[in-house]
Protein backbone atom coordinates (compact mmCIF):
# COMPACT_ATOMS: atom_id res chain seq x y z
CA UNK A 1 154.20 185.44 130.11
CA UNK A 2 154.59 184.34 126.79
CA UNK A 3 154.47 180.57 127.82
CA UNK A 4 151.24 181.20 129.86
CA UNK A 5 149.17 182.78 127.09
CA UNK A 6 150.34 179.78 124.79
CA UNK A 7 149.08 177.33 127.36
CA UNK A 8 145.60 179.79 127.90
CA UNK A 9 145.30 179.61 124.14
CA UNK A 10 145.95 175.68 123.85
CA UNK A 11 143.20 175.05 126.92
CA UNK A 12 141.30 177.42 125.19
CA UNK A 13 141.27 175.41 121.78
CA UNK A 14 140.54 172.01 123.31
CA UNK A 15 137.76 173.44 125.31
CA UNK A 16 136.16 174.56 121.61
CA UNK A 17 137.32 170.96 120.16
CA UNK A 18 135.69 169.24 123.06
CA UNK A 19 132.36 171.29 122.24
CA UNK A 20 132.11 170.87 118.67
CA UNK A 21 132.76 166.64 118.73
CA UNK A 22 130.17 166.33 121.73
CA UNK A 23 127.52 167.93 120.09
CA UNK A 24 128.45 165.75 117.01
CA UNK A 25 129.17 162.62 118.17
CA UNK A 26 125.94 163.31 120.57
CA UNK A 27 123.16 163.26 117.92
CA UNK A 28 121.80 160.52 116.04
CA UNK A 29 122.56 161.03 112.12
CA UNK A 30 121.94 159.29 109.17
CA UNK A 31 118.64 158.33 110.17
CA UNK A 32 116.28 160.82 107.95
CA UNK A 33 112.32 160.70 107.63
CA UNK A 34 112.31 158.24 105.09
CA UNK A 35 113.00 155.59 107.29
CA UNK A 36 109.89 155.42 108.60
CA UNK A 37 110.86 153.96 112.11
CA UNK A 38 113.16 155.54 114.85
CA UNK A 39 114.09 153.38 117.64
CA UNK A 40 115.29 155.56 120.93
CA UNK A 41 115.46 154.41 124.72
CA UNK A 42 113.37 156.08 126.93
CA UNK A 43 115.03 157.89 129.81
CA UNK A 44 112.51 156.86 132.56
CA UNK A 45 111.54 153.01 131.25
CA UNK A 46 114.82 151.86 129.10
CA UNK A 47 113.08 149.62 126.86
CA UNK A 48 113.02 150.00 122.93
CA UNK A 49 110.01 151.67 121.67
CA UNK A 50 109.04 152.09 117.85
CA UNK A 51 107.64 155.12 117.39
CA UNK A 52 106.62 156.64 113.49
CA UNK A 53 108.40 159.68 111.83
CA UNK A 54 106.29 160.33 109.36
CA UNK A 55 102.85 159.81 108.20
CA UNK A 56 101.66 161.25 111.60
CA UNK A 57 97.78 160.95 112.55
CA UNK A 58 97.53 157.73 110.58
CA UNK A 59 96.10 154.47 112.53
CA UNK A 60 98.95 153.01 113.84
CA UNK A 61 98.70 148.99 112.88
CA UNK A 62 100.80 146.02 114.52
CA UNK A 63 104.16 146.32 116.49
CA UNK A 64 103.59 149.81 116.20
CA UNK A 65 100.33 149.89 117.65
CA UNK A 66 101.63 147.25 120.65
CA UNK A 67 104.34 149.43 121.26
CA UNK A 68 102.18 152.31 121.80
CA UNK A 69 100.01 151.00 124.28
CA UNK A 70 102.86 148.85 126.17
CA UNK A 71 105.79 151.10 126.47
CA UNK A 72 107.60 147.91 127.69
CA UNK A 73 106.82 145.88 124.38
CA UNK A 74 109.99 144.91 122.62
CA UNK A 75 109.99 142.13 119.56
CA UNK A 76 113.28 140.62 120.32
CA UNK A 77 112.54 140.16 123.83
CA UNK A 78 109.26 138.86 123.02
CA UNK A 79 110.94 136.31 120.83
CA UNK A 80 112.86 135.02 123.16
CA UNK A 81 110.14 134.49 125.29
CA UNK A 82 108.83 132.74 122.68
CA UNK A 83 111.47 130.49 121.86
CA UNK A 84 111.49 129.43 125.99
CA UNK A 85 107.46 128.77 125.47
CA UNK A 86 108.08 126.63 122.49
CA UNK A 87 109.90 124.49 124.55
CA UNK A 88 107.82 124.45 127.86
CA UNK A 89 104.37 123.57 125.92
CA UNK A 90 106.25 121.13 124.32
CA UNK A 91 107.58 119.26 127.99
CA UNK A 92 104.50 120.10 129.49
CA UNK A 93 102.22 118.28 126.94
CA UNK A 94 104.66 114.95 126.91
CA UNK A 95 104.80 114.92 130.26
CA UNK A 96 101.08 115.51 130.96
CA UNK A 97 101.54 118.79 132.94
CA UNK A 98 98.33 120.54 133.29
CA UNK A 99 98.78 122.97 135.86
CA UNK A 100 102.30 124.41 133.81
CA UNK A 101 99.67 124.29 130.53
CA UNK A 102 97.26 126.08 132.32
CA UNK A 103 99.72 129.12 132.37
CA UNK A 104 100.59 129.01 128.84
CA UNK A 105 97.40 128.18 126.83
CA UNK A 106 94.44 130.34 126.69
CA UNK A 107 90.85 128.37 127.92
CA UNK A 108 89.60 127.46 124.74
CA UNK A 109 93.38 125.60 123.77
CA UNK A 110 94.07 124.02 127.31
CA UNK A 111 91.10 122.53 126.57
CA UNK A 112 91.95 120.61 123.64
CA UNK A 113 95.00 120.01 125.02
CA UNK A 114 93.88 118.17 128.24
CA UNK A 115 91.26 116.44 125.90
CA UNK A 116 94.56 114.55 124.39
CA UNK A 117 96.00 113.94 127.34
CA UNK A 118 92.92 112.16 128.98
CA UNK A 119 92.13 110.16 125.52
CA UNK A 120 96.39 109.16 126.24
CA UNK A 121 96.26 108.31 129.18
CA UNK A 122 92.71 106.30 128.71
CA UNK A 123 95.13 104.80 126.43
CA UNK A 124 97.52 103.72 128.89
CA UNK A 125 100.12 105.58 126.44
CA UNK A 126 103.14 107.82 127.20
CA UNK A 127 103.94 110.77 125.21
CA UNK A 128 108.08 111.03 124.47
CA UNK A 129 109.04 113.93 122.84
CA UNK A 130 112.52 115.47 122.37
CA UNK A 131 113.36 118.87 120.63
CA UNK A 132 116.48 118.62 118.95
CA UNK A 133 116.77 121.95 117.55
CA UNK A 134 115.04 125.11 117.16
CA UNK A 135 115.98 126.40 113.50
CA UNK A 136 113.74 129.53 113.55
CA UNK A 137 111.34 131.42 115.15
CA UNK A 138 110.78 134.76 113.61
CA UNK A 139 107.03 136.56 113.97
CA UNK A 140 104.78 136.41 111.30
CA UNK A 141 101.98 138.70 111.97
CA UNK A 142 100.69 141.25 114.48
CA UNK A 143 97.84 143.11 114.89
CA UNK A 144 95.93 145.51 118.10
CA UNK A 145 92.08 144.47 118.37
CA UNK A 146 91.25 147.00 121.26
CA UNK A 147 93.41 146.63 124.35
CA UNK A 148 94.03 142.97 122.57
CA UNK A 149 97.30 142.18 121.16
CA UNK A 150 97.86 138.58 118.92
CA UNK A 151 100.93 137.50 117.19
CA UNK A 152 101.46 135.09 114.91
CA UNK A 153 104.83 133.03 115.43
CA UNK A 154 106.80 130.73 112.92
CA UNK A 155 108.81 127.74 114.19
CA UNK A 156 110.86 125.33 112.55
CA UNK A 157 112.31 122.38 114.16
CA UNK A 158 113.72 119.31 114.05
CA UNK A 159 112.43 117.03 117.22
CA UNK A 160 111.40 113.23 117.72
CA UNK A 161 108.04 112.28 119.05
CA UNK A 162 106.60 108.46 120.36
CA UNK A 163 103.80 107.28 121.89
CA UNK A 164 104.52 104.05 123.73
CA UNK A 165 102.58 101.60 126.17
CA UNK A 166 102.83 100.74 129.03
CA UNK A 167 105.69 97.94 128.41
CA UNK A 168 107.79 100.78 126.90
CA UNK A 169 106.63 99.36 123.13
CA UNK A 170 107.06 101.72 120.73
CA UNK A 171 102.93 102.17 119.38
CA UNK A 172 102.73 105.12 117.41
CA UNK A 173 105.83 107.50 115.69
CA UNK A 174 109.98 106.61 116.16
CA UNK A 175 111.84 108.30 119.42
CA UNK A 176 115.26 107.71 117.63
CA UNK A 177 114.28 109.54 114.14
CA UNK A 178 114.63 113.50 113.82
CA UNK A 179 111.46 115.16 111.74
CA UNK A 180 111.63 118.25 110.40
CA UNK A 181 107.89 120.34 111.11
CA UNK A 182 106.62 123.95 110.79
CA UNK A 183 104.01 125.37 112.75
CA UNK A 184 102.54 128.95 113.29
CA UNK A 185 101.62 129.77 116.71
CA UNK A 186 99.37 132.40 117.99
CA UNK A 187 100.06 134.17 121.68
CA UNK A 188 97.35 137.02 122.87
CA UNK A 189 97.77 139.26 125.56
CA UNK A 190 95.19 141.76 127.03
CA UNK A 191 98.00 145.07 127.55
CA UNK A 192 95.68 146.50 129.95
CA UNK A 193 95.44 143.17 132.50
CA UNK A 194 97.60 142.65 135.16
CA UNK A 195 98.62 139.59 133.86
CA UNK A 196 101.96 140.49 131.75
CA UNK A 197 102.53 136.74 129.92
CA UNK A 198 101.43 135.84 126.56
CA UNK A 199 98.89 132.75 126.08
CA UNK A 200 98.62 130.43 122.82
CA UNK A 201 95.76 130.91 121.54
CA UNK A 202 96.01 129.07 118.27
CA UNK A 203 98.10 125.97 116.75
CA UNK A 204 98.14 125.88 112.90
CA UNK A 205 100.54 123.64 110.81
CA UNK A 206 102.49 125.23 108.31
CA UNK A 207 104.74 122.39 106.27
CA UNK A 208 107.27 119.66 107.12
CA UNK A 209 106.90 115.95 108.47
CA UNK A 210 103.55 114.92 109.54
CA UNK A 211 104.07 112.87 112.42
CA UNK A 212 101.91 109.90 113.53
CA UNK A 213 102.29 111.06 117.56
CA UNK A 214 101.74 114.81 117.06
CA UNK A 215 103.67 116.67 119.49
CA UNK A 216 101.56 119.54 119.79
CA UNK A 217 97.68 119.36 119.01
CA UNK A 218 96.32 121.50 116.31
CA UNK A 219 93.94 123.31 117.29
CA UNK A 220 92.62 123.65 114.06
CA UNK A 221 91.30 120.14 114.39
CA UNK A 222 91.21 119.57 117.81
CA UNK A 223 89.56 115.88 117.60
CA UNK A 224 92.16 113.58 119.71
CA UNK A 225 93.16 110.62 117.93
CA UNK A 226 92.25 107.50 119.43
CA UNK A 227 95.34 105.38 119.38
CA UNK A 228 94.90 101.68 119.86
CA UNK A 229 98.44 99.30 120.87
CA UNK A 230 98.76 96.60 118.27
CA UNK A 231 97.36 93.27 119.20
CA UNK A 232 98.97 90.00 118.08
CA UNK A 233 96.33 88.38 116.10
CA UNK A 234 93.98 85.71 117.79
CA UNK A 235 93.60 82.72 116.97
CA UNK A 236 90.12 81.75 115.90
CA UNK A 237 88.21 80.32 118.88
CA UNK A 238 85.76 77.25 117.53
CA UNK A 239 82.13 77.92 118.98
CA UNK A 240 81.09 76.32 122.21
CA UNK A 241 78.00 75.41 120.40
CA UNK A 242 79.66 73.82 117.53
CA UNK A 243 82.34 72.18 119.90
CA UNK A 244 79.45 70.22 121.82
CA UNK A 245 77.62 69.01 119.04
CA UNK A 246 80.87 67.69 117.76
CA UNK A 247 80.92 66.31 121.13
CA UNK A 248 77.95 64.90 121.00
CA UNK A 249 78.10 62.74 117.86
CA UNK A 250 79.42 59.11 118.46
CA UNK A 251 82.28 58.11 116.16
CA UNK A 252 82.06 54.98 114.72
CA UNK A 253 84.99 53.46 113.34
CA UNK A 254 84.71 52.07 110.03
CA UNK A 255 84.26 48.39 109.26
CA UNK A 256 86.62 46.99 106.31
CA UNK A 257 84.95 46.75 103.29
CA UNK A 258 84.39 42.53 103.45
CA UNK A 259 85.73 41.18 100.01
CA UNK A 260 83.21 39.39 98.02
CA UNK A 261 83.79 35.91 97.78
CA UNK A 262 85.62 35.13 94.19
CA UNK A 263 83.87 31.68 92.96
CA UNK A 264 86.24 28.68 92.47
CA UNK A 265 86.36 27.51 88.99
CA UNK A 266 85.38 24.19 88.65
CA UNK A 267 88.54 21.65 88.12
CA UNK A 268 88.72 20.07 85.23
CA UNK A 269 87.79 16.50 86.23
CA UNK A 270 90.51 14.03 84.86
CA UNK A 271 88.99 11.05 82.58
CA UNK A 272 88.93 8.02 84.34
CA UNK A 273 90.40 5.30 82.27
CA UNK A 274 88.48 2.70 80.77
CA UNK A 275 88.43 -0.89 82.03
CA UNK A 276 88.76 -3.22 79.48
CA UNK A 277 86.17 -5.22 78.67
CA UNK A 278 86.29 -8.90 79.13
CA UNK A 279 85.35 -11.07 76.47
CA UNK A 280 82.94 -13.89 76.64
């Protein structure tokens, strides 16, 4: 008997163990008011959601304000997707691919995007562009205008970008030499629209190389360049006026100059010699 109430009490006390570190290890600690943001999964959509702790009531202003509308919203995913559309706008501009920019950009950018692609390929030009690396890509700013939501995007990159004819000579820009370029880019999304992708709404520079074949039209300035291939310098054609006239005029050759005569000195005339006279 004695054995069984040792082995009751020992189940007993594990039981009460078991309690105590579940509802311990079971709740969320360290994380007090004055952080400001608590991050928690929602049982019925498991996405992240950022959700205030303190300062209740008060108008709730970027990622916070996304997240409440969109439930769904998370900042790392939406980086990524970022990152991927970084990539794809790039292709898709080099290669001339309106219908995949048509997804991406907003109206107002596709625009000035297929503007420089028509003045290209007016051109006869083709657009090479390679992205070597993707440094960073971190978001900027954020704000809720209505149902709207815009963020602001920073990349840095390292990439090569050519225009060349069409006898694959190098016009415009060097496809073997790696630039360095920043550039803030602006996605919008309507939360309420069926339509769940971002769109860029807005190119901006930011610092780095300036490249002579821009790889992604600003639309800050969103005047194409008009690139013109390199001519090899003509030689200067001679009028067909002037060419008939000289034509026209008989040469004559040119008669020696006739030497003027050089008079002959008169030769001294030798002295006869004297006949002797005869005497009578």
């Amino acid at each position: 008997m004695t054995d069984m109430y040792q082995v009751v009490l020992y189940a007993a006390i594990a039981t009460i163990v078991c309690v105590m570190l579940y509802t311990v290890l079971g709740k969320s600690v360290g994380q007090g008011p004055e952080t400001g943001l608590d991050v928690f999964k929602d049982k019925k959509k498991p996405h992240l959601k950022l959700v205030p702790t303190s300062d209740v009531g008060t108008p709730k202003t970027g990622l916070e304000a996304i997240a409440q509308v969109d439930s769904n919203f998370s900042p790392a995913k939406f980086i990524e997707g970022a990152k991927a559309a970084y990539s794809m706008i790039l292709e898709a501009f080099a290669s001339g691919d309106r219908d995949q920019l048509k997804a991406l950009l907003t109206k107002e950018v596709y625009e000035v995007y297929a503007s420089a692609i028509d003045a290209r390929e007016t051109d006869k030009l083709t657009q090479v562009t390679d992205l070597g690396r993707l440094r960073r890509a971190s978001i900027q700013e954020s704000h809720l205008t209505g149902k709207v939501a815009t963020i602001s995007v920073l990349y840095e990159a390292e990439l090569t970008s050519a225009l060349m004819n069409s006898d694959g000579e190098v016009v415009q820009g060097d496809p073997d030499i790696l630039s360095s370029i920043s550039e803030v880019w602006t996605f919008v999304r309507d939360l309420k629209a069926s339509d769940i992708n971002w769109l860029l709404s807005d190119v901006a520079p930011n610092e780095g190389d300036t490249l002579e074949a821009d790889p992604t039209p600003d639309t800050k300035n969103p005047a194409p360049k008009k690139v013109t291939a390199k001519k090899p310098a003509a030689k200067k054609a001679t009028s067909t006026a002037a060419s008939k006239k000289t034509a026209s005029k008989k040469v004559t050759p040119k008669k020696p100059a006739l030497k003027k005569p050089v008079p002959k000195k008169p030769s001294p005339k030798k002295p006869s010699p004297k006949k002797p006279s005869k005497k009578p």
